[in-house]
C-alpha atoms as a PDB file:
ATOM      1  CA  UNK A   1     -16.866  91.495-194.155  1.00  0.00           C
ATOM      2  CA  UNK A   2     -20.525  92.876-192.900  1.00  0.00           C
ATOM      3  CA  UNK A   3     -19.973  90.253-190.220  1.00  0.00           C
ATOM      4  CA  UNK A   4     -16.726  91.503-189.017  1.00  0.00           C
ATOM      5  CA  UNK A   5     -17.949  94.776-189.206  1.00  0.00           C
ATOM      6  CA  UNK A   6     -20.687  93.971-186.972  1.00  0.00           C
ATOM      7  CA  UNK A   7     -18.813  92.105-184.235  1.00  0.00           C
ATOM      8  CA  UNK A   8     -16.447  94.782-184.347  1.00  0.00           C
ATOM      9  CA  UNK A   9     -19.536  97.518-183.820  1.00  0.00           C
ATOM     10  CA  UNK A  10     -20.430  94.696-180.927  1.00  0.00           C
ATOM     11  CA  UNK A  11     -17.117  94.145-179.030  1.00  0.00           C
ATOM     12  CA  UNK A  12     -16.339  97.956-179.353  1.00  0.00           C
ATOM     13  CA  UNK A  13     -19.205  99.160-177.770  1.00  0.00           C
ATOM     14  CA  UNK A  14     -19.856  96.045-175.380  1.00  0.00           C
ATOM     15  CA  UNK A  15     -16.289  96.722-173.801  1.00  0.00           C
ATOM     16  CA  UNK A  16     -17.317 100.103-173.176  1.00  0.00           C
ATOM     17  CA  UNK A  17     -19.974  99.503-171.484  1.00  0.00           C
ATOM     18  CA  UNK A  18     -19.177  96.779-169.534  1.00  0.00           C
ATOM     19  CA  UNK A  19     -15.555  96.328-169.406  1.00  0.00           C
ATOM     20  CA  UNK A  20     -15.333  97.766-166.413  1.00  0.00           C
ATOM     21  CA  UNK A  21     -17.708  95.291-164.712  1.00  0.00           C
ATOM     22  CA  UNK A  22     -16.000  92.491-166.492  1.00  0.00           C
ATOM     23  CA  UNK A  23     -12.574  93.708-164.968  1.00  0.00           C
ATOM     24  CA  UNK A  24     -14.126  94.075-160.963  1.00  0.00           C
ATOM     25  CA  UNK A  25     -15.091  89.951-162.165  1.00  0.00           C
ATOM     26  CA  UNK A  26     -11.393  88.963-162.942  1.00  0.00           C
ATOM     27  CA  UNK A  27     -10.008  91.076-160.091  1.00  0.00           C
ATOM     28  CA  UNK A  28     -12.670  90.103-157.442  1.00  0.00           C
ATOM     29  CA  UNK A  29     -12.187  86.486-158.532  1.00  0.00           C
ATOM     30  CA  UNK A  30      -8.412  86.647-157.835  1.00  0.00           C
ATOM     31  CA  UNK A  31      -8.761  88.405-154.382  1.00  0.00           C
ATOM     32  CA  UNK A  32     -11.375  85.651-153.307  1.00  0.00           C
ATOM     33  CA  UNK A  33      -9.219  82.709-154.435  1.00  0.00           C
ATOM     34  CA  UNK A  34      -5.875  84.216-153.082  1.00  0.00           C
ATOM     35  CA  UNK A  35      -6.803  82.945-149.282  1.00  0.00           C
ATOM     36  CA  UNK A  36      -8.634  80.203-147.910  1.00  0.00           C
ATOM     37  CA  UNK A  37     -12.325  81.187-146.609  1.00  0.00           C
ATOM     38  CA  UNK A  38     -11.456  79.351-143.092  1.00  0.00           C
ATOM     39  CA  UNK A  39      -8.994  82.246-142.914  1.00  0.00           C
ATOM     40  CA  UNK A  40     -10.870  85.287-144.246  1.00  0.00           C
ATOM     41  CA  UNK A  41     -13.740  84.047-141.514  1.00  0.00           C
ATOM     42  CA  UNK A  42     -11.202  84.216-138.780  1.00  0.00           C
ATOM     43  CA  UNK A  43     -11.462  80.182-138.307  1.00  0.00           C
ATOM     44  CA  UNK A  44      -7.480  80.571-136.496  1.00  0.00           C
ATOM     45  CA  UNK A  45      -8.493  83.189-134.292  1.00  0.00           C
ATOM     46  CA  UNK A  46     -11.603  81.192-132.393  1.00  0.00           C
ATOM     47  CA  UNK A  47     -11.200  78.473-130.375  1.00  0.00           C
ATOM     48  CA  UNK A  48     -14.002  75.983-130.685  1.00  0.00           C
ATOM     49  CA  UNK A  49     -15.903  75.714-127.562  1.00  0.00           C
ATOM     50  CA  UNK A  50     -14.500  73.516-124.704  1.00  0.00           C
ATOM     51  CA  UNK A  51     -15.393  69.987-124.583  1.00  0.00           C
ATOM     52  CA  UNK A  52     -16.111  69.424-120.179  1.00  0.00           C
ATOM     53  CA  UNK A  53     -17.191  66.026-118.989  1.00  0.00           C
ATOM     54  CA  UNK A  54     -20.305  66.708-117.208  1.00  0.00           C
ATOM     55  CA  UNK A  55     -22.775  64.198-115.079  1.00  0.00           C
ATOM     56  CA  UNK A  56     -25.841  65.447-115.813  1.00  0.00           C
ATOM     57  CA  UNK A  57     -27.587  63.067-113.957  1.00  0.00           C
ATOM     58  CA  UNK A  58     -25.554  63.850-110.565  1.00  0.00           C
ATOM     59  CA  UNK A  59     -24.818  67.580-111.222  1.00  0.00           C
ATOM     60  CA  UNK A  60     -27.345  69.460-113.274  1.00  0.00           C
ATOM     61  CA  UNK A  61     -30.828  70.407-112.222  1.00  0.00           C
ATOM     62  CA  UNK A  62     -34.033  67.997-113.576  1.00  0.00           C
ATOM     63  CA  UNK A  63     -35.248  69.217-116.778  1.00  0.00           C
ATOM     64  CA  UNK A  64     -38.668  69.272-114.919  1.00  0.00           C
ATOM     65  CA  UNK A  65     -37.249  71.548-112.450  1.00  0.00           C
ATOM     66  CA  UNK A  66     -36.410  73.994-114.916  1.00  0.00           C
ATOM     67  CA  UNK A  67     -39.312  73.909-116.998  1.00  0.00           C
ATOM     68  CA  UNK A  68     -41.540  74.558-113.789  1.00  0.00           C
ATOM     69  CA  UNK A  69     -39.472  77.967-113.174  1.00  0.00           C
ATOM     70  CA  UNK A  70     -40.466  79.506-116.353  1.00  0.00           C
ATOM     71  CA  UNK A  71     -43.212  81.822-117.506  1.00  0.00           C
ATOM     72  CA  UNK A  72     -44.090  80.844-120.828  1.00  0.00           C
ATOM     73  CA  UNK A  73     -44.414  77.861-122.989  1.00  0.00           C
ATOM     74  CA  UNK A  74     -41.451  76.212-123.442  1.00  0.00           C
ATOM     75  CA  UNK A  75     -41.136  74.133-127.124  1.00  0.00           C
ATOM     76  CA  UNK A  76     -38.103  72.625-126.842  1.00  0.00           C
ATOM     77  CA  UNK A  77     -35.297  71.799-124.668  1.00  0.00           C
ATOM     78  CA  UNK A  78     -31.590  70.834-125.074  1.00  0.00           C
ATOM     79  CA  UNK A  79     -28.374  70.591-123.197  1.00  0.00           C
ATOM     80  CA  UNK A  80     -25.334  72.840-123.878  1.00  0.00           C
ATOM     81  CA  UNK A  81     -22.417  74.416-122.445  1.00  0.00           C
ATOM     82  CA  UNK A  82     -21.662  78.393-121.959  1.00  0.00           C
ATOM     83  CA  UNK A  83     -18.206  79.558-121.091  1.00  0.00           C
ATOM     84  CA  UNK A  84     -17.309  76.010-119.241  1.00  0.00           C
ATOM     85  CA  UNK A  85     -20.932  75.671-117.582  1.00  0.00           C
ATOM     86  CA  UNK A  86     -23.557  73.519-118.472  1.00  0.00           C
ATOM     87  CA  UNK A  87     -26.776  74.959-119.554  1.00  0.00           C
ATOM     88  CA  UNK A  88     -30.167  74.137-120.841  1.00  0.00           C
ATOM     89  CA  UNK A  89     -31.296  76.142-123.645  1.00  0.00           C
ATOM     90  CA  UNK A  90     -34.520  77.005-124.174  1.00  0.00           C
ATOM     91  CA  UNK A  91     -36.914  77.595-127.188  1.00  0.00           C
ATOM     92  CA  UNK A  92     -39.446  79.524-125.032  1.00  0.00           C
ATOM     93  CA  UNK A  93     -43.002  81.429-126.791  1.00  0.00           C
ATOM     94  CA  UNK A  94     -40.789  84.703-126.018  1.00  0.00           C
ATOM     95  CA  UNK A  95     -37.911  83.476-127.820  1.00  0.00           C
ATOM     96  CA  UNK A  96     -34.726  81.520-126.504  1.00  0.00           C
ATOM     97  CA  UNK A  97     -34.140  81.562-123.048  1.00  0.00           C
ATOM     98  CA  UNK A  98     -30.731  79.823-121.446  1.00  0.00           C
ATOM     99  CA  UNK A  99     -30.474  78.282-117.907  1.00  0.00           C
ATOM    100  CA  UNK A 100     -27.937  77.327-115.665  1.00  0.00           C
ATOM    101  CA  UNK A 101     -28.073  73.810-115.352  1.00  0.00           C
ATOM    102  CA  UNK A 102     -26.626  73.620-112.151  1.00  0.00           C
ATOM    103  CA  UNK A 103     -28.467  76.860-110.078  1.00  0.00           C
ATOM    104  CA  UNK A 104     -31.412  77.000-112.527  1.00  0.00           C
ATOM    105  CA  UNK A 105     -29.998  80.997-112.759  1.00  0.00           C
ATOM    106  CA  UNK A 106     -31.578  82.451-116.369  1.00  0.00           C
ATOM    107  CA  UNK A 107     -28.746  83.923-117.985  1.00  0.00           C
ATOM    108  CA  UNK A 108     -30.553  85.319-121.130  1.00  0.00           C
ATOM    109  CA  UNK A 109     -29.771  88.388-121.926  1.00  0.00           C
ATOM    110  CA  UNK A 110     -26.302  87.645-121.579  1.00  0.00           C
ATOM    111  CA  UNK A 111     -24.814  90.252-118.809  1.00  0.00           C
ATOM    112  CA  UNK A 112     -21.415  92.299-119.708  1.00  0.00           C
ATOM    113  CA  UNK A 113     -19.292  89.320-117.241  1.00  0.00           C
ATOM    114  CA  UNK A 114     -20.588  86.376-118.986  1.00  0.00           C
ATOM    115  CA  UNK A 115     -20.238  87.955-122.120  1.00  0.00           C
ATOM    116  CA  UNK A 116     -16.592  89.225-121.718  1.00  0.00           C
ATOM    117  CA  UNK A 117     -15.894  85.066-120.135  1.00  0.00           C
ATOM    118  CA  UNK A 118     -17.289  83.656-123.380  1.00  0.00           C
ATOM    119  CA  UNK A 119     -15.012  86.310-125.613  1.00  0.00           C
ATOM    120  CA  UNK A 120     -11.975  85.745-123.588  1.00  0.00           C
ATOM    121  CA  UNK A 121     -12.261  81.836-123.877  1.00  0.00           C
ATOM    122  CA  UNK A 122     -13.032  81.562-127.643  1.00  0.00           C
ATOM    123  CA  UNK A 123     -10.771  84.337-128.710  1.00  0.00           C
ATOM    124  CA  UNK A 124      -7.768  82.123-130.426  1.00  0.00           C
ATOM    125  CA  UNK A 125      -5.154  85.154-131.188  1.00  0.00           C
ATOM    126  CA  UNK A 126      -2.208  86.870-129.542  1.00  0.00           C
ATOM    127  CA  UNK A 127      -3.993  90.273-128.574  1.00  0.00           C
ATOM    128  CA  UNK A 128      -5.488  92.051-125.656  1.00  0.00           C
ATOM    129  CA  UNK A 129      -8.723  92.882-124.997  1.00  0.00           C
ATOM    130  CA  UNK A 130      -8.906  96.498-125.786  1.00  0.00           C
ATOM    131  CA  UNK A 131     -13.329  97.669-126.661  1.00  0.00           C
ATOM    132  CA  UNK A 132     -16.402  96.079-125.346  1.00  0.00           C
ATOM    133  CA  UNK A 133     -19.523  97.138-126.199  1.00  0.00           C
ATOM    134  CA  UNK A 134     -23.352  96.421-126.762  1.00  0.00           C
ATOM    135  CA  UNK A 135     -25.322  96.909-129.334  1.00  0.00           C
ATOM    136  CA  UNK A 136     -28.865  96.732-129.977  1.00  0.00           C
ATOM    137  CA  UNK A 137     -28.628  97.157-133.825  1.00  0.00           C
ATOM    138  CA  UNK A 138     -25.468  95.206-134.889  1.00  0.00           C
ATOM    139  CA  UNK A 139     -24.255  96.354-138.276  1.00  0.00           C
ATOM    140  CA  UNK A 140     -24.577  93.765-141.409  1.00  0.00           C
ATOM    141  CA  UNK A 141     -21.524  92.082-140.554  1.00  0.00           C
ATOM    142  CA  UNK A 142     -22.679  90.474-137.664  1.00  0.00           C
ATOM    143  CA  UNK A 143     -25.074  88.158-139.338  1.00  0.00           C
ATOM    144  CA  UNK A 144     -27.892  89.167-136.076  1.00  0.00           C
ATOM    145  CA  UNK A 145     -30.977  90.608-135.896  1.00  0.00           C
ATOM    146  CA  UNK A 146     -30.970  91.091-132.664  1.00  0.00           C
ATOM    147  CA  UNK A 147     -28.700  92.784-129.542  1.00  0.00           C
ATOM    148  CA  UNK A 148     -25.489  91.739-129.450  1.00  0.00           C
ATOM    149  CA  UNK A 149     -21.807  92.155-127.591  1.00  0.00           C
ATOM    150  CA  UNK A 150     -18.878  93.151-129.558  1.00  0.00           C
ATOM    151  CA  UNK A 151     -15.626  92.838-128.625  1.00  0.00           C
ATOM    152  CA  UNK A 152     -11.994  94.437-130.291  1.00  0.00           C
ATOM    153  CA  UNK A 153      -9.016  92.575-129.637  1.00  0.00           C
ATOM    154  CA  UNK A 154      -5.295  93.857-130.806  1.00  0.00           C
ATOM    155  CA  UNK A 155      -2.983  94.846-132.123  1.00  0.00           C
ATOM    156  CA  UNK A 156      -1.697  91.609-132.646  1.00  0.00           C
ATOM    157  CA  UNK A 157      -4.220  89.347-134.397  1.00  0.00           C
ATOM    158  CA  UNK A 158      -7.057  92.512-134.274  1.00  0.00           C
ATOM    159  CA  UNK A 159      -9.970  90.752-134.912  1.00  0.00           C
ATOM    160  CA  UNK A 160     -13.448  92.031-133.958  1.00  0.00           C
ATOM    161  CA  UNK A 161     -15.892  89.273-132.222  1.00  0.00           C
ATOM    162  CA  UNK A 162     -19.502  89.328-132.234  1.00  0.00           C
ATOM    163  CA  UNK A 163     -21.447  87.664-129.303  1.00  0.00           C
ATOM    164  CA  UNK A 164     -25.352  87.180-129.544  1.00  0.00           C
ATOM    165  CA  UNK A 165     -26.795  88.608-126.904  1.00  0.00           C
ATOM    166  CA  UNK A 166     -29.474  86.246-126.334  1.00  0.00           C
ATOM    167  CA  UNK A 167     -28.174  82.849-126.819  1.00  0.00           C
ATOM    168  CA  UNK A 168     -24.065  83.942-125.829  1.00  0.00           C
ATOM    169  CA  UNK A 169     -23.085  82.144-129.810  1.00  0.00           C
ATOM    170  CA  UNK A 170     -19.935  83.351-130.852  1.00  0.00           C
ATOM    171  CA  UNK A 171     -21.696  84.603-134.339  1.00  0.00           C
ATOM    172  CA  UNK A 172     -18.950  86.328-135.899  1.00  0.00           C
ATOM    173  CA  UNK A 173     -15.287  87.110-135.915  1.00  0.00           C
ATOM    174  CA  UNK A 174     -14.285  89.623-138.415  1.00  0.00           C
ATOM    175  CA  UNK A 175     -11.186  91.046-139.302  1.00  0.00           C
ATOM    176  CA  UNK A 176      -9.432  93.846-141.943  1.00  0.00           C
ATOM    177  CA  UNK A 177      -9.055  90.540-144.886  1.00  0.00           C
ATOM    178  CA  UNK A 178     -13.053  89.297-143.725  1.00  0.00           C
ATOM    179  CA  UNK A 179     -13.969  93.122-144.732  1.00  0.00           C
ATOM    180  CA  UNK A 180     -11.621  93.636-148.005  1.00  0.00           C
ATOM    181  CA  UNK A 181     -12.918  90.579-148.824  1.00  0.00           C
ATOM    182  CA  UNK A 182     -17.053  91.260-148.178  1.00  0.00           C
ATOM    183  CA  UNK A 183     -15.936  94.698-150.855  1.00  0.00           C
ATOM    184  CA  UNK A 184     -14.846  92.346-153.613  1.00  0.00           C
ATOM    185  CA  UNK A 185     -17.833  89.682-152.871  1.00  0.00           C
ATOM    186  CA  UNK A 186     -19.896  92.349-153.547  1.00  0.00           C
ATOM    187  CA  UNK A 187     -18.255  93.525-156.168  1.00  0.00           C
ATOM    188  CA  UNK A 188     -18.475  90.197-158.015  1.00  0.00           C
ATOM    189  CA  UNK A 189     -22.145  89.406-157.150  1.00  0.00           C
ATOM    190  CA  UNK A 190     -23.157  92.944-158.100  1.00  0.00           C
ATOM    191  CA  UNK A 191     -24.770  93.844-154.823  1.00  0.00           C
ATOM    192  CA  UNK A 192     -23.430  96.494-153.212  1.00  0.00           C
ATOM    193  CA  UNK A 193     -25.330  96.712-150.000  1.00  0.00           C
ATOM    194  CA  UNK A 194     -26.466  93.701-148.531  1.00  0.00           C
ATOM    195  CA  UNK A 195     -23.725  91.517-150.028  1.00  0.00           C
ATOM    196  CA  UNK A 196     -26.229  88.461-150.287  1.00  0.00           C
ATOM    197  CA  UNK A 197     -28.237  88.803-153.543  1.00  0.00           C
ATOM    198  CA  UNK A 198     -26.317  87.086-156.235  1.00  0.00           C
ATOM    199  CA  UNK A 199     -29.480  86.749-158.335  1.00  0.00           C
ATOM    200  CA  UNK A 200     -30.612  90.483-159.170  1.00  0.00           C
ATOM    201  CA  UNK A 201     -31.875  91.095-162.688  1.00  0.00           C
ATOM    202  CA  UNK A 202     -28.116  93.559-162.892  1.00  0.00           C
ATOM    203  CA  UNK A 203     -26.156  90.425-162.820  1.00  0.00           C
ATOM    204  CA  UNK A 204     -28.334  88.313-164.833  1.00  0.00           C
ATOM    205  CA  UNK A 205     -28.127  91.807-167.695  1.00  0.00           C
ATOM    206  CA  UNK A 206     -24.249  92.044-167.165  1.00  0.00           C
ATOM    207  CA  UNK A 207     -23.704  88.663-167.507  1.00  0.00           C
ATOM    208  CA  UNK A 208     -25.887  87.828-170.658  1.00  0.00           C
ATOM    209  CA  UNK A 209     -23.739  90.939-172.321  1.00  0.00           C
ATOM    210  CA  UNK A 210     -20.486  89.891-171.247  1.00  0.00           C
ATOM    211  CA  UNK A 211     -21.400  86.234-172.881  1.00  0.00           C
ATOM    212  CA  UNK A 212     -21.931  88.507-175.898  1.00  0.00           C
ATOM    213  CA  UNK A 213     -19.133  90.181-175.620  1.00  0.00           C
ATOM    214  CA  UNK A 214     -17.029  87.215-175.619  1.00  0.00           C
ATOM    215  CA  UNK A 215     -18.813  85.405-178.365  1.00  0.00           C
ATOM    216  CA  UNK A 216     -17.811  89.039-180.416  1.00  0.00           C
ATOM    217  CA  UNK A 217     -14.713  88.342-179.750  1.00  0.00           C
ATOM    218  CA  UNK A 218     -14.522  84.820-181.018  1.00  0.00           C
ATOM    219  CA  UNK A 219     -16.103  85.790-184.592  1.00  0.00           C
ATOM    220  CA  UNK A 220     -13.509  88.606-184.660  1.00  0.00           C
ATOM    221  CA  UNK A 221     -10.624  85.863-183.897  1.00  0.00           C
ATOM    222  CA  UNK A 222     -11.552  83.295-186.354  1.00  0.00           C
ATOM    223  CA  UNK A 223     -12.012  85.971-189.032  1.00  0.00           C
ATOM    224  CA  UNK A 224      -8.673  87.615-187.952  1.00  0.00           C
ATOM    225  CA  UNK A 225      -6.869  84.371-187.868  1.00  0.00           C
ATOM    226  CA  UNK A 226      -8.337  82.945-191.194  1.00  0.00           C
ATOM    227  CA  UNK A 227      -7.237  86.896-192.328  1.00  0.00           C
ATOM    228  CA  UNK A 228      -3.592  85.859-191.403  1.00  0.00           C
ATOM    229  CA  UNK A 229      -3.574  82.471-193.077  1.00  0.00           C
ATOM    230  CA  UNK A 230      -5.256  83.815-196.703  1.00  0.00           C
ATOM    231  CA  UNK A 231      -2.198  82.952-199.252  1.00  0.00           C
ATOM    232  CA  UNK A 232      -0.855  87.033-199.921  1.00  0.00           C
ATOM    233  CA  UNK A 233      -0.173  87.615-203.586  1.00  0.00           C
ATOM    234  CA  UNK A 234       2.995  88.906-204.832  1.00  0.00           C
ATOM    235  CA  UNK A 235       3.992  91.951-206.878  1.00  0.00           C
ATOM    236  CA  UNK A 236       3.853  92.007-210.413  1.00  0.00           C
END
């Protein structure tokens, strides 16, 4: 009986303290299993980028042509595409740096046209264009460091769409379920800020107790259950 007594003590006061922790698991779990991530990341409302036949060798610019227009030190160099053009982009010693391939124009920073072409064409949903903006300190859920174009579509399909500044990447498109959904994440992973650190010395705590907690409720079962079982004696 000292043992039931104990693991009673032990499950009482473990629940209390971290019962409610243990219920933000079960109900974070269910919201993050209840859609598929390709739709909380807004997968259905971007278009992938369009796929243009282009002779490089006939229309484009020699890569030695381009290389001799810059200013710095160029480290590497590859061929892309940017809202139906081709480009060269750049790893330059002041960061990246995207061409024209065809009139050798830089387009990095990305200007408010290009940027607004590049939305318009990946944007996959039903709305309108209704907010454009630049930023030059995105907030967290833009995954960028650095300046970047945001654009608000709606009200069918709202979705917000992030556009890097420098390179013209669609980084991010976010919608109401995306943010519900970053609430819960961090919810679950016990990081309330940044949303990324699923290894903090709170989750590791919480998590050894609510092993605890659980293995406290086992001993209470088994003695319950064996409780149940015991032969009762009858009245005199």
């Amino acid at each position: 009986m000292r043992i039931f007594r104990l693991m009673s003590q032990i499950h009482l006061w473990l629940g209390i303290a971290i019962g409610i922790q243990v219920m933000l698991w079960l109900i974070s779990g269910l919201v993050m299993v209840l859609w598929p991530i390709e739709t909380v990341r807004g997968e259905h409302l971007r278009h992938a980028e369009a796929e243009i036949a282009i002779d490089w060798a006939g229309d484009a610019l020699p890569l030695a042509t381009i290389l001799a227009s810059q200013d710095t030190a160029v480290m590497s160099a590859r061929t892309g595409r940017l809202a139906g053009r081709p480009v060269w982009r750049l790893e330059t010693a002041d960061g990246p740096q995207m061409v024209d391939a065809r009139t050798g124009e830089d387009l990095t920073p990305v200007d408010e046209d290009l940027a607004r072409e590049i939305a318009l064409e990946r944007y996959a949903g039903r709305g309108a264009l209704t907010e454009q903006v630049r930023i030059e300190t995105p907030p967290r859920e833009a995954g960028l460091a650095v300046p970047a174009w945001r654009f608000e579509f709606g009200p069918e399909d709202p979705a917000t769409l992030y556009i890097n500044s420098q390179t013209g990447e669609l980084r991010a498109v976010r919608t109401t379920l995306w943010r519900v959904y970053d609430v819960f994440w961090g919810l679950h992973i016990m990081d309330w800020s940044t949303r990324e650190n699923f290894n903090s010395w709170w989750i590791k705590a919480t998590s050894a107790l609510a092993i605890l907690f659980g293995l406290a409720g086992v001993v209470l079962t088994v003695y319950r259950i064996r409780w149940m079982l015991r032969p009762k004696r009858r009245p005199a």
